[in-house]
N, C-alpha and C. Protein backbone atom coordinates (compact mmCIF):
# COMPACT_ATOMS: atom_id res chain seq x y z
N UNK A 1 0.82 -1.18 0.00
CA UNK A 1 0.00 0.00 0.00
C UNK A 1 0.87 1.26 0.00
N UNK A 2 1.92 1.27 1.12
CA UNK A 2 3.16 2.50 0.81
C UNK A 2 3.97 2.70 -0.48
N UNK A 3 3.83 1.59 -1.13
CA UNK A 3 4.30 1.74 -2.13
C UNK A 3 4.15 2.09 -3.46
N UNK A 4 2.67 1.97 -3.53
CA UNK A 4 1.40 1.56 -4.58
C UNK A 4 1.18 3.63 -4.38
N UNK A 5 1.05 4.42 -3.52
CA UNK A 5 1.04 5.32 -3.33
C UNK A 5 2.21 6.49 -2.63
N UNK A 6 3.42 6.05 -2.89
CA UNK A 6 4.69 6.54 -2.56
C UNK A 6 4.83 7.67 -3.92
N UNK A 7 5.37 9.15 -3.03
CA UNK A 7 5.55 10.13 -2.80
C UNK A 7 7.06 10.48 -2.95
N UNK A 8 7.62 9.14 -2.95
CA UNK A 8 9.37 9.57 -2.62
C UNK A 8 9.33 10.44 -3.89
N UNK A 9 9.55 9.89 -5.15
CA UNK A 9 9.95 10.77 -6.21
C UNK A 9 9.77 12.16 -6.29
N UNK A 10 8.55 12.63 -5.17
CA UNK A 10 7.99 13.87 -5.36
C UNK A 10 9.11 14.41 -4.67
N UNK A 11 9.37 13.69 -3.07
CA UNK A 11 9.97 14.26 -2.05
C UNK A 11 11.89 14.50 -2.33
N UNK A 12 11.96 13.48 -3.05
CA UNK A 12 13.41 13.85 -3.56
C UNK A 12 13.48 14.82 -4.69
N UNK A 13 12.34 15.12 -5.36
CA UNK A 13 12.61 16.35 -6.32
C UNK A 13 12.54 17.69 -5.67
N UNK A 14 11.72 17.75 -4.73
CA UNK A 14 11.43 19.36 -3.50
C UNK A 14 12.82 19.18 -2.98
N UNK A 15 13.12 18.29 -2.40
CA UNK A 15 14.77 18.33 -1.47
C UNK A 15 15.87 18.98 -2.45
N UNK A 16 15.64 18.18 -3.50
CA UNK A 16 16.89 18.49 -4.76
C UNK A 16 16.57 19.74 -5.13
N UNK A 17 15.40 20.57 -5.60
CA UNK A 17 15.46 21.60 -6.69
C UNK A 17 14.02 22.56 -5.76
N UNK A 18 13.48 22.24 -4.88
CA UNK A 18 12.71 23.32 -4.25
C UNK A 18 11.68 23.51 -5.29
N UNK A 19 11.62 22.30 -5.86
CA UNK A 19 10.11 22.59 -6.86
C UNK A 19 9.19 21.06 -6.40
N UNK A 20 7.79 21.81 -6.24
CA UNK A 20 6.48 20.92 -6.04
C UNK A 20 6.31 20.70 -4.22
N UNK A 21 5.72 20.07 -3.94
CA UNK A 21 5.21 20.07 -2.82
C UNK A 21 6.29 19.39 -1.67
N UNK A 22 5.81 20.34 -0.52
CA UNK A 22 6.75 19.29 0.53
C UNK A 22 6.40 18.58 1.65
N UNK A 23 6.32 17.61 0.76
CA UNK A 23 6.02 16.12 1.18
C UNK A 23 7.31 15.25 2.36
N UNK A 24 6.55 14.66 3.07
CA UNK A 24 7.57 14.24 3.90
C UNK A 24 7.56 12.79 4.15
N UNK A 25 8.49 11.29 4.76
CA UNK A 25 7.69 10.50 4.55
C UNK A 25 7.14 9.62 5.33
N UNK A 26 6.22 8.97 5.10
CA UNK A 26 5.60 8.13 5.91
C UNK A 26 6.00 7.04 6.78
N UNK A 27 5.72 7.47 8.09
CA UNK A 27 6.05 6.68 9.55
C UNK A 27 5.37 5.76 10.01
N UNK A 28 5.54 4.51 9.68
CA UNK A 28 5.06 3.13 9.85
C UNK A 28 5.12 2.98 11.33
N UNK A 29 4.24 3.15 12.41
CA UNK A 29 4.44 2.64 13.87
C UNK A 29 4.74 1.03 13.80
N UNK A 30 4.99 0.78 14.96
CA UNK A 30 5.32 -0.29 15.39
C UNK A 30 4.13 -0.93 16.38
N UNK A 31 3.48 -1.97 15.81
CA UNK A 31 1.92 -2.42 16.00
C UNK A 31 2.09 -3.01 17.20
N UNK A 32 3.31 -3.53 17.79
CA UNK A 32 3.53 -3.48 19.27
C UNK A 32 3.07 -2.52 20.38
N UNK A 33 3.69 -1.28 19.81
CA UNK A 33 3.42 0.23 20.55
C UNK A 33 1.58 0.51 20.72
N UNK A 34 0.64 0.07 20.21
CA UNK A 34 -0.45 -0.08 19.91
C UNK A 34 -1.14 -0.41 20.97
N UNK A 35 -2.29 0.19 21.37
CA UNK A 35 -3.06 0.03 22.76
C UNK A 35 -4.40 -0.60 22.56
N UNK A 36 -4.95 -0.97 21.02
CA UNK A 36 -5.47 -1.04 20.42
C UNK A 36 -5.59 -2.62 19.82
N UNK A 37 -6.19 -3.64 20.01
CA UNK A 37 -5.37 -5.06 19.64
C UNK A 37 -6.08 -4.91 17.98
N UNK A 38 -7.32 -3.78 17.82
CA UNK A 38 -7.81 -4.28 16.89
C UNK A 38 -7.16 -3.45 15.56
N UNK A 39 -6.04 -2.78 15.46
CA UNK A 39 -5.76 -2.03 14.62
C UNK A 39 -4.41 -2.94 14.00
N UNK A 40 -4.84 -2.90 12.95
CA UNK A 40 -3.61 -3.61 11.75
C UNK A 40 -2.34 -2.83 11.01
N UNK A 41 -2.63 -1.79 10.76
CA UNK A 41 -1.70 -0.70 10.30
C UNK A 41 -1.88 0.54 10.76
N UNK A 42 -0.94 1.34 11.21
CA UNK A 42 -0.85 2.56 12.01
C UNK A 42 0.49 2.90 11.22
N UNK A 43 -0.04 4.87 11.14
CA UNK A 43 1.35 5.62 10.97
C UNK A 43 0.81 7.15 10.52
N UNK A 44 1.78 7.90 10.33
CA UNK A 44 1.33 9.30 10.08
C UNK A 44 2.34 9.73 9.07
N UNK A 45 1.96 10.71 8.54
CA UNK A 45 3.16 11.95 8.13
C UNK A 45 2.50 13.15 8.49
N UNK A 46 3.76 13.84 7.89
CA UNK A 46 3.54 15.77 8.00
C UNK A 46 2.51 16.30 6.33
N UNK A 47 1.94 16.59 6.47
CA UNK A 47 1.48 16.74 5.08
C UNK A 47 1.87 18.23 4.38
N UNK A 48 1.88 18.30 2.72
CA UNK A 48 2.71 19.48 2.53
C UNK A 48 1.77 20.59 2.82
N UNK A 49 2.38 21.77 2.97
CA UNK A 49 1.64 22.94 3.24
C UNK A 49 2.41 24.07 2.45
N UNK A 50 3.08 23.93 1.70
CA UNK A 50 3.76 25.21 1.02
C UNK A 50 2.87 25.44 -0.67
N UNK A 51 2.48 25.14 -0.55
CA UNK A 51 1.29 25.44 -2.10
C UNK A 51 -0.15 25.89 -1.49
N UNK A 52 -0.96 26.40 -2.49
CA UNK A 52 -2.20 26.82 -2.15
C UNK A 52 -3.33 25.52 -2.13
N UNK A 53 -2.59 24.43 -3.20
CA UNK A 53 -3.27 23.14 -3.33
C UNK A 53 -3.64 22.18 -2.96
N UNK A 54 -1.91 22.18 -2.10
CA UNK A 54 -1.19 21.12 -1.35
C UNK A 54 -2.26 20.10 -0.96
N UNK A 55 -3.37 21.03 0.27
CA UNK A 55 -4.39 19.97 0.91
C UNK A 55 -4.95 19.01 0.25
N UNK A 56 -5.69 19.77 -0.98
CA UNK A 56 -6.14 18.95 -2.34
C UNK A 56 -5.53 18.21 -2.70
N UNK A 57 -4.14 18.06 -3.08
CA UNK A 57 -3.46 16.74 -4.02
C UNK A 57 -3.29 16.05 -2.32
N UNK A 58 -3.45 16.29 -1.39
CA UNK A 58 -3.25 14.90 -0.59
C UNK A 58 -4.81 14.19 -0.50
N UNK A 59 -5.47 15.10 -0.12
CA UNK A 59 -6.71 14.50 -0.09
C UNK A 59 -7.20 13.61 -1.66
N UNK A 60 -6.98 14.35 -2.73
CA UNK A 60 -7.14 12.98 -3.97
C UNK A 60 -6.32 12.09 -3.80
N UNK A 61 -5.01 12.22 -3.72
CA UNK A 61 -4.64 10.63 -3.29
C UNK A 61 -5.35 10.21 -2.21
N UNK A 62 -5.64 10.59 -1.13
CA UNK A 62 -6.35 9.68 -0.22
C UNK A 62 -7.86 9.24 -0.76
N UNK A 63 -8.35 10.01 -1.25
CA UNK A 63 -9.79 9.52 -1.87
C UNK A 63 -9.70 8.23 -2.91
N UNK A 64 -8.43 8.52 -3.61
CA UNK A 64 -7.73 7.08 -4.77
C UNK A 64 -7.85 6.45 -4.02
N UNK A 65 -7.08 6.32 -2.74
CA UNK A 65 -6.77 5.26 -1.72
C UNK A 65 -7.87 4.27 -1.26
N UNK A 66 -8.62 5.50 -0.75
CA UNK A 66 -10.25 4.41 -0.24
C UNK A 66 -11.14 3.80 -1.18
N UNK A 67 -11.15 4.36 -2.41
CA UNK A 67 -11.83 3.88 -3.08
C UNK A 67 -11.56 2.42 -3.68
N UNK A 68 -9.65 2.48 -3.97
CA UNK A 68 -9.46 1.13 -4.46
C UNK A 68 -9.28 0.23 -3.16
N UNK A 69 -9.29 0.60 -2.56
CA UNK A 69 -9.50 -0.42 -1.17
C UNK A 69 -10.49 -0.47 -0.08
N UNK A 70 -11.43 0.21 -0.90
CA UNK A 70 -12.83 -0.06 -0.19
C UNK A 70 -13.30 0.62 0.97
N UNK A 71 -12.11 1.71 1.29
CA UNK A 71 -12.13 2.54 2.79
C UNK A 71 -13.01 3.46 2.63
N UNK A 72 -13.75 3.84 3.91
CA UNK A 72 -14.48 4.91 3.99
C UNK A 72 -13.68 6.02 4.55
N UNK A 73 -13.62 7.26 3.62
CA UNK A 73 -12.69 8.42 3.74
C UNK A 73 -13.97 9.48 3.93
């Protein structure tokens, strides 16, 4: 799933040349750390905020996301 929707390419082009969004990347917890027995995958990032758009292109990828995997977003 991190992969199927990975961001690196974006995030190494903002690092390298300060063009497109800044994206940061995704922090896989450790399902041990979890207080929760019923949760399968946990994690966060920082989401970009230097564009007027930014919110938008994360939220369509996340809407891609639920839809091909059936999540309610």
């Amino acid at each position: 799933m991190i992969s199927e929707y990975s961001v690196q390419q974006e995030i190494e082009k903002f690092n390298n040349t300060g063009e497109g969004y800044n994206w940061t990347e995704f922090d896989v917890y450790d399902l041990k750390d979890s207080s929760n027995p019923d949760i399968i995958f946990e994690g966060s990032t920082q989401l970009p905020d230097n564009m007027d758009d930014a919110i938008w292109k994360v939220f369509s990828i996340g809407r891609l996301y639920c839809h091909n995997y059936g999540v309610l977003f």
